[in-house]
C-alpha atoms as a PDB file:
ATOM      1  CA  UNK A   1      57.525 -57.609  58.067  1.00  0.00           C
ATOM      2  CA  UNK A   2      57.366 -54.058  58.759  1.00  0.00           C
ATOM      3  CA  UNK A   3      53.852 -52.463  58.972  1.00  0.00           C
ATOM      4  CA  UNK A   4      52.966 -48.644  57.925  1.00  0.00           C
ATOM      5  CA  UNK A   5      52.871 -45.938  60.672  1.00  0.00           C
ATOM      6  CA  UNK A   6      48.895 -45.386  61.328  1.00  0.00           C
ATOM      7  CA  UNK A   7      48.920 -41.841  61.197  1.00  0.00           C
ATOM      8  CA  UNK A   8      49.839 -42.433  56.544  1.00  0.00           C
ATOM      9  CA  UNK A   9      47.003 -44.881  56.216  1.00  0.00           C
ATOM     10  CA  UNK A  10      44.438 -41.825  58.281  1.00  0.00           C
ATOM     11  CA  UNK A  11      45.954 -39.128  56.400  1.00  0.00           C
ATOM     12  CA  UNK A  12      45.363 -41.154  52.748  1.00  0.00           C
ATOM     13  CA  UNK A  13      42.271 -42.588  53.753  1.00  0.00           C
ATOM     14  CA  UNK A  14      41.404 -38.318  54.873  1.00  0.00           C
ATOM     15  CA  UNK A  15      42.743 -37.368  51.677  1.00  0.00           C
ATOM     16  CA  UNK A  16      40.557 -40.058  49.490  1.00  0.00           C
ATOM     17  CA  UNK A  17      37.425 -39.025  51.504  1.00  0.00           C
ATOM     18  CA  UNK A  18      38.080 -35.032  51.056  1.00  0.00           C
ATOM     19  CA  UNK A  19      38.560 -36.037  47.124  1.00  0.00           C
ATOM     20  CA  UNK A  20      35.255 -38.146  46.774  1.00  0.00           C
ATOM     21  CA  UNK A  21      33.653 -35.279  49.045  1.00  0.00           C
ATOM     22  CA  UNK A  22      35.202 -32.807  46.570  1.00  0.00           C
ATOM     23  CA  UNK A  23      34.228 -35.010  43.024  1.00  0.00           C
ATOM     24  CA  UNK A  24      29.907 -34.653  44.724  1.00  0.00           C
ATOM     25  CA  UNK A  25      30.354 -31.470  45.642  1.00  0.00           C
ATOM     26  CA  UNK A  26      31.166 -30.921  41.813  1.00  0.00           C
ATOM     27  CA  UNK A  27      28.712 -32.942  40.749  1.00  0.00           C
ATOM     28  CA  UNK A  28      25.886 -31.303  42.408  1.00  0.00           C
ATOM     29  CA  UNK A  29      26.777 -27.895  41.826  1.00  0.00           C
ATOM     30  CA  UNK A  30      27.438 -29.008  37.654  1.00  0.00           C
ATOM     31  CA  UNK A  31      23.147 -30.354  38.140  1.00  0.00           C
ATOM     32  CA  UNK A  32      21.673 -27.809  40.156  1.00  0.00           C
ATOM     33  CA  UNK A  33      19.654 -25.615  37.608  1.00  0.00           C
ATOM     34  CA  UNK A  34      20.409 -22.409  38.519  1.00  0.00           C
ATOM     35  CA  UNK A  35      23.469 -22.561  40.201  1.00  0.00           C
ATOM     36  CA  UNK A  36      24.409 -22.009  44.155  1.00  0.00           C
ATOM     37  CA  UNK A  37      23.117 -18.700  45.752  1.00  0.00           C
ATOM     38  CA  UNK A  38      20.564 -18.031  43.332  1.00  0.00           C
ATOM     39  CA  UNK A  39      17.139 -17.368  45.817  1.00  0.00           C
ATOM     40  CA  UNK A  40      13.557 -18.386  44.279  1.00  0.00           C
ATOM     41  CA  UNK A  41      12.040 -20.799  41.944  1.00  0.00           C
ATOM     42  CA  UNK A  42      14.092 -21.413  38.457  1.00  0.00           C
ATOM     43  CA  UNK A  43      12.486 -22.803  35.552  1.00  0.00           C
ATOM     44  CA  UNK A  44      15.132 -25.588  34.790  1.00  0.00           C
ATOM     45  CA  UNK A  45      14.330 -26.045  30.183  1.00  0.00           C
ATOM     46  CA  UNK A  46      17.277 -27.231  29.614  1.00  0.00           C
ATOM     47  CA  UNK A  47      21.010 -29.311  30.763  1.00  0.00           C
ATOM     48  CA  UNK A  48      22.049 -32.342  32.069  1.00  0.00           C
ATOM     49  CA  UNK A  49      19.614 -32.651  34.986  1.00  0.00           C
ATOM     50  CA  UNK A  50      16.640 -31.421  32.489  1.00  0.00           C
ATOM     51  CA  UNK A  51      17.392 -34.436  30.053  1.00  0.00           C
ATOM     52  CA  UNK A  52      18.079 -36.991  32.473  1.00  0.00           C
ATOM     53  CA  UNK A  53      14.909 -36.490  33.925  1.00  0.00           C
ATOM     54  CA  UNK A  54      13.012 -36.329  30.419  1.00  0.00           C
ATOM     55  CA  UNK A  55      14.421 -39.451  29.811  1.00  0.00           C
ATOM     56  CA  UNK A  56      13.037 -41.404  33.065  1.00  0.00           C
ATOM     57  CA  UNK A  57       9.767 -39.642  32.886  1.00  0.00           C
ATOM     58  CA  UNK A  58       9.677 -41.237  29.268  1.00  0.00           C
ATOM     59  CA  UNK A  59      10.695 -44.432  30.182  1.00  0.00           C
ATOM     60  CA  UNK A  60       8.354 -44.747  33.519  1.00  0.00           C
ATOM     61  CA  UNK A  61       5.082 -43.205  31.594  1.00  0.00           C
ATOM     62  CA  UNK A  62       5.599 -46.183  28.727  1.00  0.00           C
ATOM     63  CA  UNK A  63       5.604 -48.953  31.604  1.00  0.00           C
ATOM     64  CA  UNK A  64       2.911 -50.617  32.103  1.00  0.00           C
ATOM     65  CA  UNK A  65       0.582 -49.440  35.304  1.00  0.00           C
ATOM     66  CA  UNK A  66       1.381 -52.664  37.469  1.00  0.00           C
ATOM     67  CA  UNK A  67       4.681 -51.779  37.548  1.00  0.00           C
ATOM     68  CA  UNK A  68       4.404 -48.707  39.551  1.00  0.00           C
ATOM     69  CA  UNK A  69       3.644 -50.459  43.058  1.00  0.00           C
ATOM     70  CA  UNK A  70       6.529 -52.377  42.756  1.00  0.00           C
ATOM     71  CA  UNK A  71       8.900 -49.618  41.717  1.00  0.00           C
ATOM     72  CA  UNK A  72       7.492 -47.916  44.948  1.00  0.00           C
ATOM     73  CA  UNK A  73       8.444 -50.774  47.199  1.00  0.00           C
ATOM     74  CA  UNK A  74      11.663 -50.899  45.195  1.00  0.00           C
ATOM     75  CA  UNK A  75      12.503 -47.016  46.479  1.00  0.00           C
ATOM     76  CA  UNK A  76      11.617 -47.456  50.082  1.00  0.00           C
ATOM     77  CA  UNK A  77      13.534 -50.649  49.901  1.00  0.00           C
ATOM     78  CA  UNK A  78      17.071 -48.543  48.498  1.00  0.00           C
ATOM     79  CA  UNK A  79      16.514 -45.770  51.481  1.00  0.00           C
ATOM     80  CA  UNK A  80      16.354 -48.968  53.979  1.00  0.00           C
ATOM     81  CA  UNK A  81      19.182 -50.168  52.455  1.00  0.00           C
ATOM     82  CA  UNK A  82      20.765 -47.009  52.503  1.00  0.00           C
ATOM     83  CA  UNK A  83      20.454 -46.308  55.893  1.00  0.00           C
ATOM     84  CA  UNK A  84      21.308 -49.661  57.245  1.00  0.00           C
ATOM     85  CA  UNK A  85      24.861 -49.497  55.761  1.00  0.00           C
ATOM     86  CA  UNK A  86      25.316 -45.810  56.963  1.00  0.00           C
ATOM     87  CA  UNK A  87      24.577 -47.315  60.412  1.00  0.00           C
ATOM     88  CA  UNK A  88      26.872 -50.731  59.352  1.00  0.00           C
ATOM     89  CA  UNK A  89      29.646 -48.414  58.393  1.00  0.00           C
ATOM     90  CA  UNK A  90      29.567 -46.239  61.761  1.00  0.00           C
ATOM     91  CA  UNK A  91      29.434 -49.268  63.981  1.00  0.00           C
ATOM     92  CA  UNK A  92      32.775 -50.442  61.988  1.00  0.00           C
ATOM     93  CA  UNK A  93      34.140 -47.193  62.706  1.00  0.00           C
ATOM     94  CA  UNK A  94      33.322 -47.316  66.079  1.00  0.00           C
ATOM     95  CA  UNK A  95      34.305 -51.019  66.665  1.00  0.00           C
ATOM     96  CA  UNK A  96      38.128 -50.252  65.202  1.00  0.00           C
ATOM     97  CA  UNK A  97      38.057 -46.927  66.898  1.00  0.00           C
ATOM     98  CA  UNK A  98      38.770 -45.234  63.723  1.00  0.00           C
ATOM     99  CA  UNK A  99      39.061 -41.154  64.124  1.00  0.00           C
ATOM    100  CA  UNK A 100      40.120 -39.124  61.873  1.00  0.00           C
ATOM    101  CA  UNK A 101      41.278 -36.684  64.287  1.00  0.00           C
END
């Protein structure tokens, strides 16, 4: 069985991470209210990130008050979370010796 050179499966896998890179990079400049470059406050009335956030304002201020400690806990708990497989991914990376250059 014949295997693929190394250096195809680092330049897709480079490719698929400049794409995903590209696709949030797209993302945040479509939410950010009043665009990149623009210096001082903006008063953000309307768009996607306007109405998203109306909508889980609404949602949070009609729950019931008990359920705002655990909703706290619940945030730490996804930036723990978070974090811990940023530093699970890197020790992968490191482990197989994976550079991209």
């Amino acid at each position: 069985m014949e295997r693929e050179p190394r250096m195809k499966v680092r330049a897709g896998r480079l490719l698929g991470t400049l794409a995903v890179l590209g696709v949030g990079a797209g993302v945040v400049t479509w939410l950010s209210p009043g665009g990149l470059g623009e210096a001082g406050a903006v008063e953000v009335t309307g768009g996607a990130s306007a109405s998203a956030y109306r909508s889980v304002a609404g949602a949070v201020a009609d729950a019931p008050s008990w359920l705002g400690p655990p909703l706290e806990v619940a945030t730490e708990g996804t930036l723990v979370i978070l974090g811990l497989l940023l530093v699970w991914m890197w020790w992968t990376a490191i482990r197989r010796a994976v550079y991209l250059i």
